[in-house]
C-alpha atoms as a PDB file:
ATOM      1  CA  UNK A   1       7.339  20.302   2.547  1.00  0.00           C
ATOM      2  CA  UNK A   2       4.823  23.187   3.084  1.00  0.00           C
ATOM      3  CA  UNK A   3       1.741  21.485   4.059  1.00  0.00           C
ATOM      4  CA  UNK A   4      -0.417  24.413   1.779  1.00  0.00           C
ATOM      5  CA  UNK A   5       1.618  23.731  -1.006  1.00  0.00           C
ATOM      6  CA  UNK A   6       1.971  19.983  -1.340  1.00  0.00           C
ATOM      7  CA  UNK A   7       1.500  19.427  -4.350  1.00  0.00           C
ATOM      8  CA  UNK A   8       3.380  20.821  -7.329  1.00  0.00           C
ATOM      9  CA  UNK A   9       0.438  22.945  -8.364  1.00  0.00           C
ATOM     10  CA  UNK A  10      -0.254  24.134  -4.824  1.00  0.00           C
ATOM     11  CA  UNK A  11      -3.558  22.908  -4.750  1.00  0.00           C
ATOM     12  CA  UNK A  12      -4.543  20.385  -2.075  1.00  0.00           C
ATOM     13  CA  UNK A  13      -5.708  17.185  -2.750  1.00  0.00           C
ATOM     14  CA  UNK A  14      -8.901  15.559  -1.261  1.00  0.00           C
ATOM     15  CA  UNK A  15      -6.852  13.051   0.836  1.00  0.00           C
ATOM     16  CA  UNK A  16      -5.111  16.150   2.310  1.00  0.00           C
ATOM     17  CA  UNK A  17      -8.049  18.261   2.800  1.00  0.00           C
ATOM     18  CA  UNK A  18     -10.346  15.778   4.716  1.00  0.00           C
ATOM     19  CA  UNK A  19      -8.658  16.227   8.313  1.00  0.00           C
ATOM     20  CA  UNK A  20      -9.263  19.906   7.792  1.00  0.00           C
ATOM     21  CA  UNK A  21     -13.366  19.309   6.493  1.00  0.00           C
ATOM     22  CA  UNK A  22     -13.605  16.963   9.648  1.00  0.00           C
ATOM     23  CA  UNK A  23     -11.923  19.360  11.848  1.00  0.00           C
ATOM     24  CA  UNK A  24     -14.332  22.342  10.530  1.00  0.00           C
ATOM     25  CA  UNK A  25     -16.859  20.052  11.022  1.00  0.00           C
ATOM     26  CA  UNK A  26     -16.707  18.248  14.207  1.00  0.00           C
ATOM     27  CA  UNK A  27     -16.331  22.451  15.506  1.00  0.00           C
ATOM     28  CA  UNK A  28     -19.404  23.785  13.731  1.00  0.00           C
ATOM     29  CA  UNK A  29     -21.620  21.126  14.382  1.00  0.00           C
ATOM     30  CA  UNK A  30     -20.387  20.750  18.367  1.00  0.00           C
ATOM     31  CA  UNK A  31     -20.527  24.565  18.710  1.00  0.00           C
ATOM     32  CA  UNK A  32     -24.439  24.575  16.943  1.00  0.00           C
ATOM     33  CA  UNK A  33     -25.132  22.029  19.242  1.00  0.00           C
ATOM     34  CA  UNK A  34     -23.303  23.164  22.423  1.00  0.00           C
ATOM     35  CA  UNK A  35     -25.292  26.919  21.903  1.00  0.00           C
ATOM     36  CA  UNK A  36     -28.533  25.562  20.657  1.00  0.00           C
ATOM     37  CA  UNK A  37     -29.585  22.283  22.159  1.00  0.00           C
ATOM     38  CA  UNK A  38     -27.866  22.990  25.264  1.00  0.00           C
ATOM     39  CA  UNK A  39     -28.119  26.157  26.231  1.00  0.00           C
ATOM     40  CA  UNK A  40     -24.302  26.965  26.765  1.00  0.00           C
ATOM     41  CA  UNK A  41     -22.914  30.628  26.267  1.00  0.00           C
ATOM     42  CA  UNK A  42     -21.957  31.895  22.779  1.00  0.00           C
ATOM     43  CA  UNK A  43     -18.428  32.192  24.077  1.00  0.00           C
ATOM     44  CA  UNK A  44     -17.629  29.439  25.954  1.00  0.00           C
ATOM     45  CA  UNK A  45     -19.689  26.953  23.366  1.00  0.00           C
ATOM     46  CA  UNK A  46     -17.179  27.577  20.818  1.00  0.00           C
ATOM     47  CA  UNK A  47     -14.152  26.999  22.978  1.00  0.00           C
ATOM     48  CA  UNK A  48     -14.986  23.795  24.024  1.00  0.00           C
ATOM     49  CA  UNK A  49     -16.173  23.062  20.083  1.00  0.00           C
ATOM     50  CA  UNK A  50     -12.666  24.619  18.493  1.00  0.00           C
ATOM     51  CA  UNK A  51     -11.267  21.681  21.438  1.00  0.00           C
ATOM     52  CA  UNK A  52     -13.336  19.135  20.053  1.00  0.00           C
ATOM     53  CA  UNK A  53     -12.007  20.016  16.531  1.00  0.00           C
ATOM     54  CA  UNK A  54      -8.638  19.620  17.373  1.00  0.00           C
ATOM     55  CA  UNK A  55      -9.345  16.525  19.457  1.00  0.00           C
ATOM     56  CA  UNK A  56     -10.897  14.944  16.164  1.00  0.00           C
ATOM     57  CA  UNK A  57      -7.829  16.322  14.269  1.00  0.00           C
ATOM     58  CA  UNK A  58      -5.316  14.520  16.847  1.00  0.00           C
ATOM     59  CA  UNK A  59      -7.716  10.863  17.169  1.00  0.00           C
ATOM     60  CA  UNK A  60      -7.146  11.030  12.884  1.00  0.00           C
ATOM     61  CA  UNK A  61      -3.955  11.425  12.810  1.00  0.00           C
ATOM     62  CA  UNK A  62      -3.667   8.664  15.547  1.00  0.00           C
ATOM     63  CA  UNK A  63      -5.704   6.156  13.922  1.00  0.00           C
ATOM     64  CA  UNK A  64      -4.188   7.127  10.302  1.00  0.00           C
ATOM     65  CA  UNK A  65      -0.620   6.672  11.757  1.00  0.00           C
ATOM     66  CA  UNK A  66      -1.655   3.265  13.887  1.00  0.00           C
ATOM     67  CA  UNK A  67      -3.305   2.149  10.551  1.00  0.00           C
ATOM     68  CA  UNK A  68       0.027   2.628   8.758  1.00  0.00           C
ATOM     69  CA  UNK A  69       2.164   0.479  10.910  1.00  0.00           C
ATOM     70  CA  UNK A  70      -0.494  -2.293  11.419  1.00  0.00           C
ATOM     71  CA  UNK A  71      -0.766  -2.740   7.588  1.00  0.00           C
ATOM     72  CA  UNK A  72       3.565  -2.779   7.515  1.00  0.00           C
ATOM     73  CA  UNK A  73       3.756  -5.427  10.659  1.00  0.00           C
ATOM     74  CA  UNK A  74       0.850  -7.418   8.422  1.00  0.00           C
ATOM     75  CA  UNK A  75       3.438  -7.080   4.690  1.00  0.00           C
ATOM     76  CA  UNK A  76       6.453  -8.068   6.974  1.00  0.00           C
ATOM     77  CA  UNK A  77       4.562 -11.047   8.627  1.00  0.00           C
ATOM     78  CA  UNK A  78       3.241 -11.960   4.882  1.00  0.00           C
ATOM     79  CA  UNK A  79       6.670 -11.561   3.438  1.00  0.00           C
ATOM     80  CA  UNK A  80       8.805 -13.097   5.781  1.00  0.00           C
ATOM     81  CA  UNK A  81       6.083 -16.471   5.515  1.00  0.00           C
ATOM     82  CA  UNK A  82       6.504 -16.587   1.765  1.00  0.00           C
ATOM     83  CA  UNK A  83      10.673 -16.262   1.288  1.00  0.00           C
ATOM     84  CA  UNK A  84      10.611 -18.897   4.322  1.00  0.00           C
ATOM     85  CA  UNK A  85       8.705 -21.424   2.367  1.00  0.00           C
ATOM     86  CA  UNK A  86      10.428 -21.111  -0.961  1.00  0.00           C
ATOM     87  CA  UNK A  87      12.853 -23.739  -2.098  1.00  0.00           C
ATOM     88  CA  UNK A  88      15.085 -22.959  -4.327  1.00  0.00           C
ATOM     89  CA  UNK A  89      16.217 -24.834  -7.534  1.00  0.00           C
ATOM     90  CA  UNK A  90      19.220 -24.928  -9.974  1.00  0.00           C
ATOM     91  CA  UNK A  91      18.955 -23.032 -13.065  1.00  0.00           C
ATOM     92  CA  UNK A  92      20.151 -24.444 -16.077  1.00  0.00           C
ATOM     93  CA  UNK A  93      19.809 -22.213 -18.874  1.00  0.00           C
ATOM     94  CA  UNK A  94      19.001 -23.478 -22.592  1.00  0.00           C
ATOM     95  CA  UNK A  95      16.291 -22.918 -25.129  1.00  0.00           C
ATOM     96  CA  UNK A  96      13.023 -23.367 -22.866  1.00  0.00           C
ATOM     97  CA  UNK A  97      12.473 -22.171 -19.568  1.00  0.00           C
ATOM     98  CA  UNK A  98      10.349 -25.104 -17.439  1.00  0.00           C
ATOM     99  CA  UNK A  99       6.776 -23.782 -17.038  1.00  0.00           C
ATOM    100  CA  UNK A 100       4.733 -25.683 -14.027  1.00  0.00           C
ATOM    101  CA  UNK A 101       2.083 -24.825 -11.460  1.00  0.00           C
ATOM    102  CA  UNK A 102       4.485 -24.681  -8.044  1.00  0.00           C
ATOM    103  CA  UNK A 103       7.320 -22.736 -10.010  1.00  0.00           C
ATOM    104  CA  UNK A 104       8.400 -19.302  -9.712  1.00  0.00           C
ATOM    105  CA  UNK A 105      10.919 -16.783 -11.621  1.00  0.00           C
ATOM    106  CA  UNK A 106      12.369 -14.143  -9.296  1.00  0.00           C
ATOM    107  CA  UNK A 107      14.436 -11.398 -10.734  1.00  0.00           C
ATOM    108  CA  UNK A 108      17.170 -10.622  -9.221  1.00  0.00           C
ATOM    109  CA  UNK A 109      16.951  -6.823 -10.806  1.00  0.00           C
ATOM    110  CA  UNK A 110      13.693  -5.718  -8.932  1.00  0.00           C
ATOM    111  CA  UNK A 111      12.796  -8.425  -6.835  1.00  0.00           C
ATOM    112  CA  UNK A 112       9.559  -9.764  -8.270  1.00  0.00           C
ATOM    113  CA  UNK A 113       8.778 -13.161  -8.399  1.00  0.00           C
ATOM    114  CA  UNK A 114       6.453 -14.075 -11.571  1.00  0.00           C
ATOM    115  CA  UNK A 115       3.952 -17.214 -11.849  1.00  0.00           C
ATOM    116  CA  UNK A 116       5.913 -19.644 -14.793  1.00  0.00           C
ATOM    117  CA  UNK A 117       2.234 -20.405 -15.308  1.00  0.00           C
ATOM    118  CA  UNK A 118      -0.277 -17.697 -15.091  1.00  0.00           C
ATOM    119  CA  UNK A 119      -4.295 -17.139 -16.447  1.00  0.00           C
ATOM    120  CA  UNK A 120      -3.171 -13.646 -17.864  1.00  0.00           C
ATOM    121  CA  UNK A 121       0.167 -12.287 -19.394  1.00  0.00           C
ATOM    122  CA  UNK A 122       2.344 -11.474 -16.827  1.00  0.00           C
ATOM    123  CA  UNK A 123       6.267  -9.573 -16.409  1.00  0.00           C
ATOM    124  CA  UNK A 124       8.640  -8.195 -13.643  1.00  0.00           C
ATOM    125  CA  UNK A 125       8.639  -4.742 -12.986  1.00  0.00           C
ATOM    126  CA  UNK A 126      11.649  -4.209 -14.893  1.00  0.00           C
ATOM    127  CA  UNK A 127      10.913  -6.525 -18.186  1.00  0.00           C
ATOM    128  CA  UNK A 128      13.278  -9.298 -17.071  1.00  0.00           C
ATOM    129  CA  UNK A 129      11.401 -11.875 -16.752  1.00  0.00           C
ATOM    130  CA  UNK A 130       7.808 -12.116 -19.221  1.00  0.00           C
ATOM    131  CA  UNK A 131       5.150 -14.861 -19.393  1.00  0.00           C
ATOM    132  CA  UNK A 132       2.763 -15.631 -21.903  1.00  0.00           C
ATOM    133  CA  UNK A 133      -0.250 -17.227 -20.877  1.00  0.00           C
ATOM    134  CA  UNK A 134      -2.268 -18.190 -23.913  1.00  0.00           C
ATOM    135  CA  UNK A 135       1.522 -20.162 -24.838  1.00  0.00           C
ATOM    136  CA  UNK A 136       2.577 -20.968 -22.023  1.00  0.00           C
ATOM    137  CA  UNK A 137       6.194 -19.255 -22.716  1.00  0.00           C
ATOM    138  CA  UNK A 138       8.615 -17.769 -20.118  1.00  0.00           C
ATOM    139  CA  UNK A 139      10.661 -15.352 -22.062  1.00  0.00           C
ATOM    140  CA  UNK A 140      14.042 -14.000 -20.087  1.00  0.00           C
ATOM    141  CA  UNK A 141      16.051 -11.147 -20.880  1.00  0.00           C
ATOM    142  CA  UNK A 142      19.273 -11.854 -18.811  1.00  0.00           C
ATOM    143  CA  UNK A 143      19.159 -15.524 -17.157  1.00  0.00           C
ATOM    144  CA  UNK A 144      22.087 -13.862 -14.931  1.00  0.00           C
ATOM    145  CA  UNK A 145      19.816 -12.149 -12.904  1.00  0.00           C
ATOM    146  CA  UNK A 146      17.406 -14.639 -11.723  1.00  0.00           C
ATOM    147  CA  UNK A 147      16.239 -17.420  -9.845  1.00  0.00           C
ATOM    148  CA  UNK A 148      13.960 -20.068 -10.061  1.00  0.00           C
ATOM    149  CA  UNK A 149      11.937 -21.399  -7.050  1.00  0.00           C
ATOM    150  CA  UNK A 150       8.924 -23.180  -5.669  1.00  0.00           C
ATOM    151  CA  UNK A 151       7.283 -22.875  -2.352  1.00  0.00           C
ATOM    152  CA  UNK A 152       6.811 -25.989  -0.013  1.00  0.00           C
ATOM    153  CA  UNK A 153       3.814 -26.924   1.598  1.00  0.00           C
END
């Protein structure tokens, strides 16, 4: 993808322009400052401030990119700590689905696990698995694709 044209519009958003405003920026304001408060030629002033600009543009990109994979290891960590506490039960299907406060539905169509008891209404991505808090009521679409759980202490 053409970074100009990144979107389908070819406009730019504000999350993709803001490296190039801090880049402009860092190399104005270090080349004002370089020429004015310091004396340094005209010439040589704004080399070292275009380097500074592109040394702000790198550190961004840096931080942006160790950012990214910090907030992954965290998910992973997170993830991996909640499917190694759940226990899982047998499903028997009838009329009513059990409802209580350690008891989870996880479809097996998009991988969400749903509350059985929740303060607000509450459904799988897909629509598999719904629950209605003001009743109480797990409604399930196809009781083929889930499972029922609850995570130990």
């Amino acid at each position: 993808m053409n970074l100009w044209t990144a979107s389908n519009s070819g406009k730019l958003t504000i999350f993709q322009l803001f490296p190039w405003c801090l880049v402009f920026c860092f190399t104005v304001l270090s080349g004002a400052l370089l020429t004015q408060r310091f004396e340094v030629p005209s010439g040589f002033a704004w080399v070292i401030a275009l380097a500074v600009g592109v040394a702000s543009f790198v550190l961004y990109r840096l931080m942006l990119c160790g950012l990214g994979k910090w907030l992954d290891r965290e998910e992973a960590k997170k993830w991996k700590w909640q499917t190694e506490k759940r226990v899982y039960r047998v499903f028997v299907e009838g009329k009513f689905f059990p409802a209580e406060d350690n008891l989870y539905y996880e479809c097996l169509i998009c991988g969400n696990a749903i509350p059985s008891l929740s303060k607000k209404d509450d459904s799988c991505t897909c629509g598999n698995i719904r629950v209605n808090a003001f009743l109480g009521q797990v409604t399930i679409q196809n009781t083929e694709k889930i499972k029922l759980f609850s995570i130990s202490k």
